[in-house]
C-alpha atoms as a PDB file:
ATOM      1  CA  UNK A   1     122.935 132.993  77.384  1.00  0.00           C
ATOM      2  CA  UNK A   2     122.472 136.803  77.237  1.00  0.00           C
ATOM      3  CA  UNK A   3     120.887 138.960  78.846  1.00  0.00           C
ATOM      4  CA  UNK A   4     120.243 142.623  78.092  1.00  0.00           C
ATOM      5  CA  UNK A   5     118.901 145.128  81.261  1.00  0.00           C
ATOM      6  CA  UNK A   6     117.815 148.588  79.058  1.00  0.00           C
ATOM      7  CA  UNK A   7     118.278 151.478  80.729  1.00  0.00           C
ATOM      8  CA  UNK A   8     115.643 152.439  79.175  1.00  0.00           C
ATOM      9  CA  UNK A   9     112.578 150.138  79.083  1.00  0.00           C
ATOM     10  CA  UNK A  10     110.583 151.607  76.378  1.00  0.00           C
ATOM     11  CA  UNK A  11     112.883 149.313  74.060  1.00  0.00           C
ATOM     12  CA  UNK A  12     111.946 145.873  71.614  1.00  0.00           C
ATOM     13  CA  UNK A  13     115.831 144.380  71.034  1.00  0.00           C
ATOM     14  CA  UNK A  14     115.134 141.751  68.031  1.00  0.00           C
ATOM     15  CA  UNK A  15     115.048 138.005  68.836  1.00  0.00           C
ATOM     16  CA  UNK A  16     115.009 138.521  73.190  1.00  0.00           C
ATOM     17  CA  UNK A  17     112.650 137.239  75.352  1.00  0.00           C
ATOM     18  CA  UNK A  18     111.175 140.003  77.700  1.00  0.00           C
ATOM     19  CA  UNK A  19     111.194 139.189  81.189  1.00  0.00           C
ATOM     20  CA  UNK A  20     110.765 141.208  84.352  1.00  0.00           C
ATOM     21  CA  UNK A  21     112.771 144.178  84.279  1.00  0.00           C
ATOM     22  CA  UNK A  22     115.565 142.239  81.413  1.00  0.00           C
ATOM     23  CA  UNK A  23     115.623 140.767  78.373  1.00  0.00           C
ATOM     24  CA  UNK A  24     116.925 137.350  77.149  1.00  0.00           C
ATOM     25  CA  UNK A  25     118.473 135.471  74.704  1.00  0.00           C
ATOM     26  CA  UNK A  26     119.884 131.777  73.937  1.00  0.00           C
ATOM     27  CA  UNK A  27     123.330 132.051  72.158  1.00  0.00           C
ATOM     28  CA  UNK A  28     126.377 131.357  71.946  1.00  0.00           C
ATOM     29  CA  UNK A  29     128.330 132.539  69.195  1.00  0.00           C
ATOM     30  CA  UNK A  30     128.778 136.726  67.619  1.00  0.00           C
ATOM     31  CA  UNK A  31     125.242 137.853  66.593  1.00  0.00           C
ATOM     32  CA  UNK A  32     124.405 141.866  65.832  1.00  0.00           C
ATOM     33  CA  UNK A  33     120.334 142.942  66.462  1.00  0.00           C
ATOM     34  CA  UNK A  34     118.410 145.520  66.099  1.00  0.00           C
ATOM     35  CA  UNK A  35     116.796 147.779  68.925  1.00  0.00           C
ATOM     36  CA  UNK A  36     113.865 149.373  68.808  1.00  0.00           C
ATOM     37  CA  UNK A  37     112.247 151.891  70.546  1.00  0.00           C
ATOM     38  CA  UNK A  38     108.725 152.636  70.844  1.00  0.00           C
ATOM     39  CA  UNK A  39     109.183 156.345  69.076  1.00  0.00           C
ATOM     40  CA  UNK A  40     109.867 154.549  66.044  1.00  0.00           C
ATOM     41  CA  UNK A  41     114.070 154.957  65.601  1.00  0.00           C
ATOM     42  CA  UNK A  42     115.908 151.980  65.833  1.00  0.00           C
ATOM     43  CA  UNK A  43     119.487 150.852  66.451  1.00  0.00           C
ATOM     44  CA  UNK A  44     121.852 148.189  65.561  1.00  0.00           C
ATOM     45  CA  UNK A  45     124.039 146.291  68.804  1.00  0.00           C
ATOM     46  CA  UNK A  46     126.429 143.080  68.491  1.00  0.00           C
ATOM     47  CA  UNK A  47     127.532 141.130  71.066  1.00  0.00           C
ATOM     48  CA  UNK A  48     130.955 139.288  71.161  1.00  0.00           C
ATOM     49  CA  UNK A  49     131.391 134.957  71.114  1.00  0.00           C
ATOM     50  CA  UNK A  50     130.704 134.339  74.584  1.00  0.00           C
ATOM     51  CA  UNK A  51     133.397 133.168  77.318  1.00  0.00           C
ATOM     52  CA  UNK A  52     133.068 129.252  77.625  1.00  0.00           C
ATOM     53  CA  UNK A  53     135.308 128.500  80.299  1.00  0.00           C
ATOM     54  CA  UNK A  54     133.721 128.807  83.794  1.00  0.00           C
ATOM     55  CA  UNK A  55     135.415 130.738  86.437  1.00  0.00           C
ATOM     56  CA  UNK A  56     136.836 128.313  89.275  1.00  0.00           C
ATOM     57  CA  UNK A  57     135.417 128.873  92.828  1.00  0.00           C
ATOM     58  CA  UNK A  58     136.543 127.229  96.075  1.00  0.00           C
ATOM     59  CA  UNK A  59     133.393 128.009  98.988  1.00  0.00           C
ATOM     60  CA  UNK A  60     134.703 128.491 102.548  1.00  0.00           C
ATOM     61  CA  UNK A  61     132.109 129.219 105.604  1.00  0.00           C
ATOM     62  CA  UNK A  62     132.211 130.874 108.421  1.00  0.00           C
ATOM     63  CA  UNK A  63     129.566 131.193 111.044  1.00  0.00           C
ATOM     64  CA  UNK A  64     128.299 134.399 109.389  1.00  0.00           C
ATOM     65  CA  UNK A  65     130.082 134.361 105.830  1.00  0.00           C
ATOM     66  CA  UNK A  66     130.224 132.642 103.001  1.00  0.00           C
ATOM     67  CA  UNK A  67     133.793 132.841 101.119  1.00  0.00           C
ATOM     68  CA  UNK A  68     133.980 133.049  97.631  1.00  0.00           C
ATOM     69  CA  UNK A  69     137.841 132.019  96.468  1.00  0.00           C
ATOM     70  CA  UNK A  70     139.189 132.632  92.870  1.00  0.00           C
ATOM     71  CA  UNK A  71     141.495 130.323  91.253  1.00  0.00           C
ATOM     72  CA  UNK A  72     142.241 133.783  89.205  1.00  0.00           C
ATOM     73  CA  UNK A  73     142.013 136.703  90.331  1.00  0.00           C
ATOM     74  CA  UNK A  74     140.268 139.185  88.316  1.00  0.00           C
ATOM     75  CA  UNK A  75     136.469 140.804  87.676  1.00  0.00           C
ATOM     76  CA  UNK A  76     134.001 138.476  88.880  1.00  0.00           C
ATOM     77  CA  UNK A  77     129.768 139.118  89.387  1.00  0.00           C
ATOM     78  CA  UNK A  78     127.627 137.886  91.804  1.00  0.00           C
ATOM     79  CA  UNK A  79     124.219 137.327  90.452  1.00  0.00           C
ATOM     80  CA  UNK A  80     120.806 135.277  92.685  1.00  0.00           C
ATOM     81  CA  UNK A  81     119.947 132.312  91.172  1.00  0.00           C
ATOM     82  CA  UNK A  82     116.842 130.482  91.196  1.00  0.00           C
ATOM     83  CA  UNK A  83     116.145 128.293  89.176  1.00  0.00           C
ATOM     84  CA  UNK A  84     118.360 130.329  86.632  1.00  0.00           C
ATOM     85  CA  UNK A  85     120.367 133.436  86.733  1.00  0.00           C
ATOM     86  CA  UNK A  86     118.982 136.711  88.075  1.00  0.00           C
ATOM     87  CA  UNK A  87     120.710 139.375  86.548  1.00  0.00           C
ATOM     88  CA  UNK A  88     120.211 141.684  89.281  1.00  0.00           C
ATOM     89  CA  UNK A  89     123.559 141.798  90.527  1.00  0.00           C
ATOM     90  CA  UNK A  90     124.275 141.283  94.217  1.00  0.00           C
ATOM     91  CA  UNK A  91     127.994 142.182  93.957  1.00  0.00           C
ATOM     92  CA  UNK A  92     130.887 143.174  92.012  1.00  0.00           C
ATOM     93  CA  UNK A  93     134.501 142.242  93.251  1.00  0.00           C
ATOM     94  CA  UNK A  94     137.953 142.581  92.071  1.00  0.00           C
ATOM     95  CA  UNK A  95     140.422 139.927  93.156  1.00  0.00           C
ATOM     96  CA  UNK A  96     141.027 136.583  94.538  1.00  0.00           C
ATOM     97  CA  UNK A  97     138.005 136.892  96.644  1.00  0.00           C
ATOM     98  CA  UNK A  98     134.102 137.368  97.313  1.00  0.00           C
ATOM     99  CA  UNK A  99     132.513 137.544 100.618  1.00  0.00           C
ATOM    100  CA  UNK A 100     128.497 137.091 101.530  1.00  0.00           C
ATOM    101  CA  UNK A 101     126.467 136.712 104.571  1.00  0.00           C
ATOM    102  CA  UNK A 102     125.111 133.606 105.353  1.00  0.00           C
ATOM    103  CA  UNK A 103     121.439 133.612 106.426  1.00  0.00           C
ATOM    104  CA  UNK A 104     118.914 131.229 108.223  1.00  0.00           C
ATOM    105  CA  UNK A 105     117.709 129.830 105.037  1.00  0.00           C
ATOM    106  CA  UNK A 106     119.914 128.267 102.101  1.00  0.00           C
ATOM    107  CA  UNK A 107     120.674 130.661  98.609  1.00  0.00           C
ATOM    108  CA  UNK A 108     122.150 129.738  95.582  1.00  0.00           C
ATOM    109  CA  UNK A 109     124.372 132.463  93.230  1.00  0.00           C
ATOM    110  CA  UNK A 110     125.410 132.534  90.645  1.00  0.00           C
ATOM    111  CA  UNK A 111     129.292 133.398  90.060  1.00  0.00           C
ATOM    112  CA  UNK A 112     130.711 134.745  86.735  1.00  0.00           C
ATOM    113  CA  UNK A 113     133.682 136.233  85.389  1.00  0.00           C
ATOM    114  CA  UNK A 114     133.839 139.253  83.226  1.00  0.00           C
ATOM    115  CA  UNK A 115     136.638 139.002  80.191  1.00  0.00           C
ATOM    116  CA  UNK A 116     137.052 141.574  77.560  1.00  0.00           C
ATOM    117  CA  UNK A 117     133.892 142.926  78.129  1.00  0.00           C
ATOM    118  CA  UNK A 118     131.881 139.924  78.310  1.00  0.00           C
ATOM    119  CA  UNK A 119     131.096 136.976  81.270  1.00  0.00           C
ATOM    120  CA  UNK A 120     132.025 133.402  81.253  1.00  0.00           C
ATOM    121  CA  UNK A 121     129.309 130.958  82.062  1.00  0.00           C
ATOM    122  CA  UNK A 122     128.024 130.852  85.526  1.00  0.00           C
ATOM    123  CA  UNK A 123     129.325 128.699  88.423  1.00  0.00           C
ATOM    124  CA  UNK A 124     126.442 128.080  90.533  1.00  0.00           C
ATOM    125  CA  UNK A 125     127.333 127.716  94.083  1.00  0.00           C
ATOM    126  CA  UNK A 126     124.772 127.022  97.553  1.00  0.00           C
ATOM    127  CA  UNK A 127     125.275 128.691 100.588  1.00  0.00           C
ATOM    128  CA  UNK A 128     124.326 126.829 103.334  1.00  0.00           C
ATOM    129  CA  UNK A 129     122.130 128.326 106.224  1.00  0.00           C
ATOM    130  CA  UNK A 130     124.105 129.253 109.264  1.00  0.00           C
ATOM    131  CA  UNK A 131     122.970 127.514 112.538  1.00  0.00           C
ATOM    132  CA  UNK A 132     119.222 129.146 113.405  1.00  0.00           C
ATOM    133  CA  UNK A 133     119.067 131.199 117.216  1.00  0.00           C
ATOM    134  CA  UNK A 134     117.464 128.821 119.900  1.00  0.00           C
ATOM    135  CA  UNK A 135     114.623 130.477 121.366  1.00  0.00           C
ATOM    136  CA  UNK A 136     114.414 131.195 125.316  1.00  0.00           C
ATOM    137  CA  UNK A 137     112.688 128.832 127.555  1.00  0.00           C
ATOM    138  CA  UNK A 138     108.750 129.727 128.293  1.00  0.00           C
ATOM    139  CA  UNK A 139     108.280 131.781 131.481  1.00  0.00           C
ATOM    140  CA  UNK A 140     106.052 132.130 134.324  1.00  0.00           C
ATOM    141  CA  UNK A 141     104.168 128.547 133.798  1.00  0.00           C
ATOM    142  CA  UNK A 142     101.338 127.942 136.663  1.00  0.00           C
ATOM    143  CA  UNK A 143      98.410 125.501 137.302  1.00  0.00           C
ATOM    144  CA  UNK A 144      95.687 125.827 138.218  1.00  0.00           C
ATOM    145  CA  UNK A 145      92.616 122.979 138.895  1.00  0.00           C
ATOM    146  CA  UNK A 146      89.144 124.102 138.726  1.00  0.00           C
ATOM    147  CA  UNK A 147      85.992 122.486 137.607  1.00  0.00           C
ATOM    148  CA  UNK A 148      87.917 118.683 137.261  1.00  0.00           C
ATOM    149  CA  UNK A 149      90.459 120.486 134.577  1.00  0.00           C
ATOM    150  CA  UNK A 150      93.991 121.600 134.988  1.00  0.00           C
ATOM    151  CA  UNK A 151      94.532 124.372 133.247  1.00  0.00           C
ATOM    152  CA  UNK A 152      98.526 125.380 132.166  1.00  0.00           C
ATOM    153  CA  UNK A 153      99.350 128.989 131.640  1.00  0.00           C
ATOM    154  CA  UNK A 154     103.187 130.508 130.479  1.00  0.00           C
ATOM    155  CA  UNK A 155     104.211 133.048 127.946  1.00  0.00           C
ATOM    156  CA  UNK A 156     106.365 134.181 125.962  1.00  0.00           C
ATOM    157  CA  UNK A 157     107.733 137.635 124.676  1.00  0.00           C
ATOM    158  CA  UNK A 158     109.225 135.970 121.420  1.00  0.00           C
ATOM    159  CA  UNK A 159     107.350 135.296 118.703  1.00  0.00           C
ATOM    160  CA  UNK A 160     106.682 131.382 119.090  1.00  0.00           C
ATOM    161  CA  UNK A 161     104.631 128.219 119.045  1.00  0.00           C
ATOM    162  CA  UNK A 162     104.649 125.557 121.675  1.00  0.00           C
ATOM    163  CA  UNK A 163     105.214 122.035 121.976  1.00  0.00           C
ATOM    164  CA  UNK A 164     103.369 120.092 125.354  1.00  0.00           C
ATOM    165  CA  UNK A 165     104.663 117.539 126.814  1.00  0.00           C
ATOM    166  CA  UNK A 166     102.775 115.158 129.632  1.00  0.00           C
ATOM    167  CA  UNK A 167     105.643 112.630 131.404  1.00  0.00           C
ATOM    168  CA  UNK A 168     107.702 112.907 128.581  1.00  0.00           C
ATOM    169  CA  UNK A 169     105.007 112.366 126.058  1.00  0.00           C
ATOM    170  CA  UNK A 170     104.412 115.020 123.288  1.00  0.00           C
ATOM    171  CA  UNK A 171     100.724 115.997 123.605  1.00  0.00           C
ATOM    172  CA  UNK A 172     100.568 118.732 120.729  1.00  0.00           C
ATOM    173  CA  UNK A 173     101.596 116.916 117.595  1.00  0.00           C
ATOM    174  CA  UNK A 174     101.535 120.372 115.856  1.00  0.00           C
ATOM    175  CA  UNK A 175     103.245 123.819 117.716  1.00  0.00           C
ATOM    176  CA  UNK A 176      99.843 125.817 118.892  1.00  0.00           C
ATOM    177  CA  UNK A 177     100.193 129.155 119.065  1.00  0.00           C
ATOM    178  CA  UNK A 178      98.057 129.368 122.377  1.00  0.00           C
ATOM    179  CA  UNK A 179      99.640 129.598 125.934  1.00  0.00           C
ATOM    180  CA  UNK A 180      97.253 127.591 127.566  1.00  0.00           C
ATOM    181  CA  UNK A 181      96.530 124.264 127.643  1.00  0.00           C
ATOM    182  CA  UNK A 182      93.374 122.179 129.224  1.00  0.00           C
ATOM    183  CA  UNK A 183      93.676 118.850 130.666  1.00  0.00           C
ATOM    184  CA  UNK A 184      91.526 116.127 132.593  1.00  0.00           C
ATOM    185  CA  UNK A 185      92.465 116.073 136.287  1.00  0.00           C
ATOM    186  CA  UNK A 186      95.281 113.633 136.466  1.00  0.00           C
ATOM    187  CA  UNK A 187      94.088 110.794 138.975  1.00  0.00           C
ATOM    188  CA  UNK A 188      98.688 109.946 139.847  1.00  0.00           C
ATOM    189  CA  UNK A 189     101.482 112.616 139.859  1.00  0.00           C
ATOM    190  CA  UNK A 190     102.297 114.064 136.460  1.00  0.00           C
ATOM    191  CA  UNK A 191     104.733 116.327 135.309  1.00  0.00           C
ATOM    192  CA  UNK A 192     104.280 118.796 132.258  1.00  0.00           C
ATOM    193  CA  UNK A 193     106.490 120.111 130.138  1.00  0.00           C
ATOM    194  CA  UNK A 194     106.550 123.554 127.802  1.00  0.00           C
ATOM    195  CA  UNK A 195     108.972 123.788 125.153  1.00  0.00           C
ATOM    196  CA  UNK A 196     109.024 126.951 122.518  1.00  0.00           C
ATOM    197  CA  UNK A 197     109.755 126.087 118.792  1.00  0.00           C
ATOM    198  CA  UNK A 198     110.980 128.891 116.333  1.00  0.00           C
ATOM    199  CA  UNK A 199     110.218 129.253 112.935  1.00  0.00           C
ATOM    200  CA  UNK A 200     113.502 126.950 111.969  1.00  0.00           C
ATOM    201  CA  UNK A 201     111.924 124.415 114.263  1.00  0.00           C
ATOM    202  CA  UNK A 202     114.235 124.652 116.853  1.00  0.00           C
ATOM    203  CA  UNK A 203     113.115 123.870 120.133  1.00  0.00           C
ATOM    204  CA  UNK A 204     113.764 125.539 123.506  1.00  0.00           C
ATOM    205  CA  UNK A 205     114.671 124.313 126.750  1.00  0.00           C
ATOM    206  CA  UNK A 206     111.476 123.078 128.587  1.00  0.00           C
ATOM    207  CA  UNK A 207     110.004 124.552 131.564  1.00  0.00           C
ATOM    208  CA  UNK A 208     108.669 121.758 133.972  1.00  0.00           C
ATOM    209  CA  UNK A 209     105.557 122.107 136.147  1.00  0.00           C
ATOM    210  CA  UNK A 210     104.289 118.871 138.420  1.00  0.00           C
ATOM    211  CA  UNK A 211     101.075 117.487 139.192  1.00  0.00           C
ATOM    212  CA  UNK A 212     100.462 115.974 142.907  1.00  0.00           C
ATOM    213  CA  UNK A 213      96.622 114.758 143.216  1.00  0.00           C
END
């Protein structure tokens, strides 16, 4: 695979795909084309055989790094990848060693390593998301009965959905974005239950109100 990222983008190179912002091109072996640009002149360019052995990488975490380790050390790139390479480069290291931050979602990139002038394949390698924050508890939950309803109130300075609970039974099947929540009058002693939810799904601890008829 090559890719070609103009400096210029008023350019046509012979036989590429255009994509956004870089060209492309299946192949592996020496091949010369022409580039042209859109005042009319034109240019020849070759590219080399390409590299066919992949670079080896070893991934080590962290709690807030991912560890890229080189068999060899040497000039390696970082590239995204989804779905296929990006060439947008997110990094360019020298060594035995490569280090990027792990978020709260998973990444792939991909990892190649420049010889002569030219990159090896890619080594495609996942980064795992690090362990998402827990949100706080809900605060300052009351009840209050009035017309035969109970009515729940709490809140929240996070930004959160919430999960009810009635004796240990979830009541909201989907997070709800409200902080209040209408019930019939219990007719025995109930307890509630608030919990917050994140957008990782991760739940907070639960706030406990009870119900004494």
């Amino acid at each position: 695979m090559v890719y070609l990222i103009p400096k210029n983008r008023e350019v046509m190179p012979e036989g590429f795909r255009k994509e956004d912002g870089f060209f492309l091109r299946r192949e592996q072996n020496k091949f010369c084309f022409e580039v042209k640009h859109v005042e009319g002149k034109s240019e020849l360019a070759c590219v080399g055989r390409a590299v066919e052995e992949k670079p080896s990488v070893e991934l080590r975490l962290t709690r807030e790094e991912a560890v890229l380790l080189f068999k060899d050390p040497g000039r390696y790139r970082i590239y995204p990848f989804r779905g296929e390479l990006i060439p947008r480069r997110i990094s360019e290291v020298k060594g035995d060693r490569a280090v990027l931050k792990r978020g709260y979602k998973p990444y792939k990139v991909a990892v190649t390593k420049v010889i002569n002038g030219s990159e090896s394949p890619p080594v495609i390698v996942e980064i795992s998301p690090k362990e998402p924050p827990k949100p706080s508890r809900p605060e300052g939950l009351k009840l209050v009965v009035r017309g035969g309803k109970l009515y729940l109130y709490w809140w929240s300075e996070e930004d959160v959905r919430f999960l009810v609970y009635k004796n240990g039974e979830l009541v909201t099947p989907e997070p709800t974005v409200q902080n209040v929540f209408v019930d019939d009058l219990p007719r025995e002693k109930t307890t509630y239950e608030i919990r917050a939810v994140n957008e990782f799904g991760v739940k907070s601890e639960p706030v406990r109100i009870i119900y004494k008829p």
